[in-house]
N, C-alpha and C. Protein backbone atom coordinates (compact mmCIF):
# COMPACT_ATOMS: atom_id res chain seq x y z
N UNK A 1 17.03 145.75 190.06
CA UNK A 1 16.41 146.25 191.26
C UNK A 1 15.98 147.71 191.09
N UNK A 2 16.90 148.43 190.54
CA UNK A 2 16.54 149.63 189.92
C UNK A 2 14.96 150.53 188.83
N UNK A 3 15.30 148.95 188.48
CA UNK A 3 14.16 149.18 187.22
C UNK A 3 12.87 148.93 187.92
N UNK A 4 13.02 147.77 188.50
CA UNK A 4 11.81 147.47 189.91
C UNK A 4 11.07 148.83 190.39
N UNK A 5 12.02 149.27 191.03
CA UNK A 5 12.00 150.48 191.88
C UNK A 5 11.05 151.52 190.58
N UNK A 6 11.79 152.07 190.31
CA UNK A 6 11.46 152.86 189.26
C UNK A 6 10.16 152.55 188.59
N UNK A 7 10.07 151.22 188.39
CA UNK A 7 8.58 151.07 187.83
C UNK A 7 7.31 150.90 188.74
N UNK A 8 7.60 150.61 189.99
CA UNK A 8 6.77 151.11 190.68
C UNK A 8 6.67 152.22 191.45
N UNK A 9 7.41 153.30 191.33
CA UNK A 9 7.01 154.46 191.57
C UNK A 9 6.74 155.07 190.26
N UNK A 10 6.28 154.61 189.32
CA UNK A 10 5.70 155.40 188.01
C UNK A 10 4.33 154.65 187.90
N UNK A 11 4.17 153.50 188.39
CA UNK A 11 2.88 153.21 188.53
C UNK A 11 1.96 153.43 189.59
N UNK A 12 2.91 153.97 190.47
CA UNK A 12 2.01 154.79 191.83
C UNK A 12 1.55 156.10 191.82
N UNK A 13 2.51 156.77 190.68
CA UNK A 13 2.08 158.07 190.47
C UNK A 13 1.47 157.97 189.35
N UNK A 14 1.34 157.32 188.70
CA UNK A 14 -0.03 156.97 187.52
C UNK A 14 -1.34 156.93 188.36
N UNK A 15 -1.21 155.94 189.61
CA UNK A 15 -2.73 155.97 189.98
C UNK A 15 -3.15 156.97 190.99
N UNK A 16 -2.21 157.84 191.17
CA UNK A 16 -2.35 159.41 191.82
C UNK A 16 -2.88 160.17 191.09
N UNK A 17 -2.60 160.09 189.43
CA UNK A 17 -2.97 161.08 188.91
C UNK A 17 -4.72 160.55 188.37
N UNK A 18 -4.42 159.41 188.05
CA UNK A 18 -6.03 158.88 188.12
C UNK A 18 -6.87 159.19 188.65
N UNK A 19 -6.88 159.23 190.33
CA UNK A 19 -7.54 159.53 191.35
C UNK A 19 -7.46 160.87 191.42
N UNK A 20 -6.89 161.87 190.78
CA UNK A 20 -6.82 163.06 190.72
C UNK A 20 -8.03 163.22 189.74
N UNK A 21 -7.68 162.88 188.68
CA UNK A 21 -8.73 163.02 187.38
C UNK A 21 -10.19 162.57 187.44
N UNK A 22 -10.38 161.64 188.49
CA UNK A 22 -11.46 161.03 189.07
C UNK A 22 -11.78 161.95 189.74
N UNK A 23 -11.48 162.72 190.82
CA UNK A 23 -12.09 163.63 191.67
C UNK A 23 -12.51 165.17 190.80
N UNK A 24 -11.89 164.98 189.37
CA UNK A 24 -12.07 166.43 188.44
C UNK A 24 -10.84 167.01 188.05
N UNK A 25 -10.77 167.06 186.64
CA UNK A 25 -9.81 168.02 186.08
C UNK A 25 -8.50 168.92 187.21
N UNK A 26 -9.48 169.34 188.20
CA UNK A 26 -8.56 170.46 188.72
C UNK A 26 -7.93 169.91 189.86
N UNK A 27 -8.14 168.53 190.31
CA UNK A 27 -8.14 167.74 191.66
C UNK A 27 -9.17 168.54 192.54
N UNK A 28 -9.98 168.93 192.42
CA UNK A 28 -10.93 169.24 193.16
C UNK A 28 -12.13 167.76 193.96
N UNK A 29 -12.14 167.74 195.21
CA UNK A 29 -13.05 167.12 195.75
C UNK A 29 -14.13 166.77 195.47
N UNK A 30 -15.08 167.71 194.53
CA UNK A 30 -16.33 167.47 193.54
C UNK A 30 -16.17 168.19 192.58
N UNK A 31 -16.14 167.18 191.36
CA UNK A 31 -16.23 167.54 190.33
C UNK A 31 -17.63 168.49 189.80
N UNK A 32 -17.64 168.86 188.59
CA UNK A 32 -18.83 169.34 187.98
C UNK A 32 -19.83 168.28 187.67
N UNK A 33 -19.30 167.36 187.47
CA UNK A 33 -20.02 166.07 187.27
C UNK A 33 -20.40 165.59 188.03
N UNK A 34 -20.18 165.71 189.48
CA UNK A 34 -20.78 165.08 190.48
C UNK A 34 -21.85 166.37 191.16
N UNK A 35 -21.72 167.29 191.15
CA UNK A 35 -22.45 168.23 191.91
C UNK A 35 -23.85 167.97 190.79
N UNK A 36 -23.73 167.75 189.65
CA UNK A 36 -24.99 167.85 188.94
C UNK A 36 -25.50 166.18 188.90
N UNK A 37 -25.03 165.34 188.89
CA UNK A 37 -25.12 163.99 189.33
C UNK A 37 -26.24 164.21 190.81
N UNK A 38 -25.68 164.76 191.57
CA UNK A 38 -26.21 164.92 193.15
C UNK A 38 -27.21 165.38 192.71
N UNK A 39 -27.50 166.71 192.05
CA UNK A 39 -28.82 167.87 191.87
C UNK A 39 -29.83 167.08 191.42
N UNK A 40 -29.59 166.15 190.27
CA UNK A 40 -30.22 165.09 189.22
C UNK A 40 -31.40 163.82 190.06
N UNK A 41 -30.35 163.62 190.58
CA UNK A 41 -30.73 162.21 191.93
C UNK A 41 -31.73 163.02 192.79
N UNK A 42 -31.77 164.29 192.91
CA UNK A 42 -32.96 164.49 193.66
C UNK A 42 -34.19 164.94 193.11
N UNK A 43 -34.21 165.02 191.76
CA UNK A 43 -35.13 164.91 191.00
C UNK A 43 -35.23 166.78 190.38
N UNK A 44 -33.95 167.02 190.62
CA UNK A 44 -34.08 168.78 189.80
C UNK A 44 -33.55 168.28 188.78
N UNK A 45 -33.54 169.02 187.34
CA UNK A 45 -33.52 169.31 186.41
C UNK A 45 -32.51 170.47 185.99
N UNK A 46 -30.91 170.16 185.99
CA UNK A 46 -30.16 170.84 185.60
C UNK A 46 -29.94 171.67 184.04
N UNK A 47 -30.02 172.84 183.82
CA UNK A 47 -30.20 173.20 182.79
C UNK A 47 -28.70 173.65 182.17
N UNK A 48 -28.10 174.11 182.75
CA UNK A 48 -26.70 174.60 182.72
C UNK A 48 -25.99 174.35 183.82
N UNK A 49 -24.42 174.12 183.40
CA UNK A 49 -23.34 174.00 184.53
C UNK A 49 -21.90 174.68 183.64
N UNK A 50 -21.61 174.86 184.73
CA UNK A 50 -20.05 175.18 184.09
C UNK A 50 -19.50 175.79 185.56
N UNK A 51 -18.13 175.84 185.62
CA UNK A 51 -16.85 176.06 186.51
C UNK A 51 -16.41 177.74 186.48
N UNK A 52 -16.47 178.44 187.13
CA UNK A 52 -16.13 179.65 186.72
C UNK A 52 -15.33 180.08 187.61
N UNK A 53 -14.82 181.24 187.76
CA UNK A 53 -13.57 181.81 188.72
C UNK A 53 -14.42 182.66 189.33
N UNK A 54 -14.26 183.16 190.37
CA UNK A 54 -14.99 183.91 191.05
C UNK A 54 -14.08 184.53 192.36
N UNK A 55 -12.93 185.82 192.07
CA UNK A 55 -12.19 185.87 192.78
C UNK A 55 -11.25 185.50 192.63
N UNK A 56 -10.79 185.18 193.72
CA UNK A 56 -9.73 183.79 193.74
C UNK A 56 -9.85 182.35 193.84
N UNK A 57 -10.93 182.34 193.59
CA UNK A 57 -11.95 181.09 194.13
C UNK A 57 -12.32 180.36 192.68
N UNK A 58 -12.40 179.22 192.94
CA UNK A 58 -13.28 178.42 191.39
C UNK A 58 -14.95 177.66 192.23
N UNK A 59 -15.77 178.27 191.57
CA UNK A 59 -17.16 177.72 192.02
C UNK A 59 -18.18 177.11 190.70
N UNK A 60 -18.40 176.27 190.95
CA UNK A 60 -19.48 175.69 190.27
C UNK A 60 -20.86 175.72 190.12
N UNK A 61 -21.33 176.76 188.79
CA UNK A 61 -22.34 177.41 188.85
C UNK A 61 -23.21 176.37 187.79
N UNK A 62 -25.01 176.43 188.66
CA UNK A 62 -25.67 175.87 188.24
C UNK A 62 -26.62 176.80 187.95
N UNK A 63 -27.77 175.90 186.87
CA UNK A 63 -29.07 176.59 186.83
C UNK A 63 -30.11 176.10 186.52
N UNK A 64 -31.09 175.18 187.98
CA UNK A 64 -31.48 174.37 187.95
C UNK A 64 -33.18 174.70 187.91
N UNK A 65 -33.89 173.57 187.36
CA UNK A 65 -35.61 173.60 187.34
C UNK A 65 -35.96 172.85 188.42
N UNK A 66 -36.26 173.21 189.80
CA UNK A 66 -36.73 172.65 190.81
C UNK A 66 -37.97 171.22 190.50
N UNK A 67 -38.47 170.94 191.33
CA UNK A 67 -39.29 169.50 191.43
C UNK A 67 -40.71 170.75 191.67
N UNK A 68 -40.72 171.62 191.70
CA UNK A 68 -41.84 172.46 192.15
C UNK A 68 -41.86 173.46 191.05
N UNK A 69 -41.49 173.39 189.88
CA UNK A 69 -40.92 174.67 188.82
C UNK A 69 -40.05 175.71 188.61
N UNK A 70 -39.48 176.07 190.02
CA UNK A 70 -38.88 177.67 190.19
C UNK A 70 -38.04 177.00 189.66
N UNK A 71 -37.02 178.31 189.00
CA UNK A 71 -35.69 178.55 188.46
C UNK A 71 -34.95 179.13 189.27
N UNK A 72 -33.88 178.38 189.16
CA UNK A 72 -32.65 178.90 190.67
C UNK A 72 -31.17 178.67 190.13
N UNK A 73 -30.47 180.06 190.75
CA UNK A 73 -29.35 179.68 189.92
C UNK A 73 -28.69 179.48 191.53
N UNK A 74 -27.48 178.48 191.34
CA UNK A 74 -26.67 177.82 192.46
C UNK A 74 -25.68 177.75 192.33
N UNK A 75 -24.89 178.02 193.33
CA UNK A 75 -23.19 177.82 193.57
C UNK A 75 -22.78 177.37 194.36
N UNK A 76 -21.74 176.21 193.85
CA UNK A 76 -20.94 174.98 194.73
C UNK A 76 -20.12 175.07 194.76
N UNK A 77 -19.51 174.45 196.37
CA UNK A 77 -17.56 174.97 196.55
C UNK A 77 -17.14 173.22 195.94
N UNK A 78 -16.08 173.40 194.67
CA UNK A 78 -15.95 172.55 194.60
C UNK A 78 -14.77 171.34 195.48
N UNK A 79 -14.49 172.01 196.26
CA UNK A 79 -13.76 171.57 197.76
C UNK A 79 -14.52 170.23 198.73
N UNK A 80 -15.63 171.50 198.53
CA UNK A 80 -16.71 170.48 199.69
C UNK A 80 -17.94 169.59 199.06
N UNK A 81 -18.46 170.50 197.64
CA UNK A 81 -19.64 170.07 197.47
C UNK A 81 -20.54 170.56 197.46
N UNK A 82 -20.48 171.79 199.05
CA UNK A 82 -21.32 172.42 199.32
C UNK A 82 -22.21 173.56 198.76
N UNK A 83 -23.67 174.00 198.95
CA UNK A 83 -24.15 174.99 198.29
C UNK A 83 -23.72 176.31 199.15
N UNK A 84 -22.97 176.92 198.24
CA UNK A 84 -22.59 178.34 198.97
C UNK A 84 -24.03 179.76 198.85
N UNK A 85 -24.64 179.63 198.03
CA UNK A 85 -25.68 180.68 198.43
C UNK A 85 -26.89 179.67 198.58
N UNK A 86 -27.99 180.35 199.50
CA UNK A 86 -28.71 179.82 200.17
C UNK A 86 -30.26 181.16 199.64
């Protein structure tokens, strides 16, 4: 009964950590992979990405080729998803 026990709370926290690793390395809500996934699907042209610290904060910096040409560099909370400069 023990072993029972025990093996399913090691397989519950296996698929915690899964779903952790699924949402990104850091358990963050959006990954880097998904914020440029999103950018992609709308037809920009990601040139660079990467995760950086900023503060106390971790934001996800892009640097994308618009559907119209301009070059724009962008930052995402990786919490929300959201574009923090506008």
């Amino acid at each position: 009964m023990i072993a029972l026990a025990t093996a399913l709370a090691c397989a519950t926290w296996t698929g915690v950590q899964g779903a952790l690793a699924a949402r990104g390395e850091r358990g963050y809500g959006y990954s880097l992979d998904d914020v440029v996934g999103q950018q992609q699907g709308k037809g920009r042209r990601v040139l660079r990405a990467e995760t950086v610290r900023r503060g106390d904060a971790d934001v996800h910096e892009l640097k994308v080729l618009t559907d119209d040409g301009r070059l724009r560099r962008e930052r995402y909370d990786p919490g929300t998803g959201r574009r923090l400069n506008r």
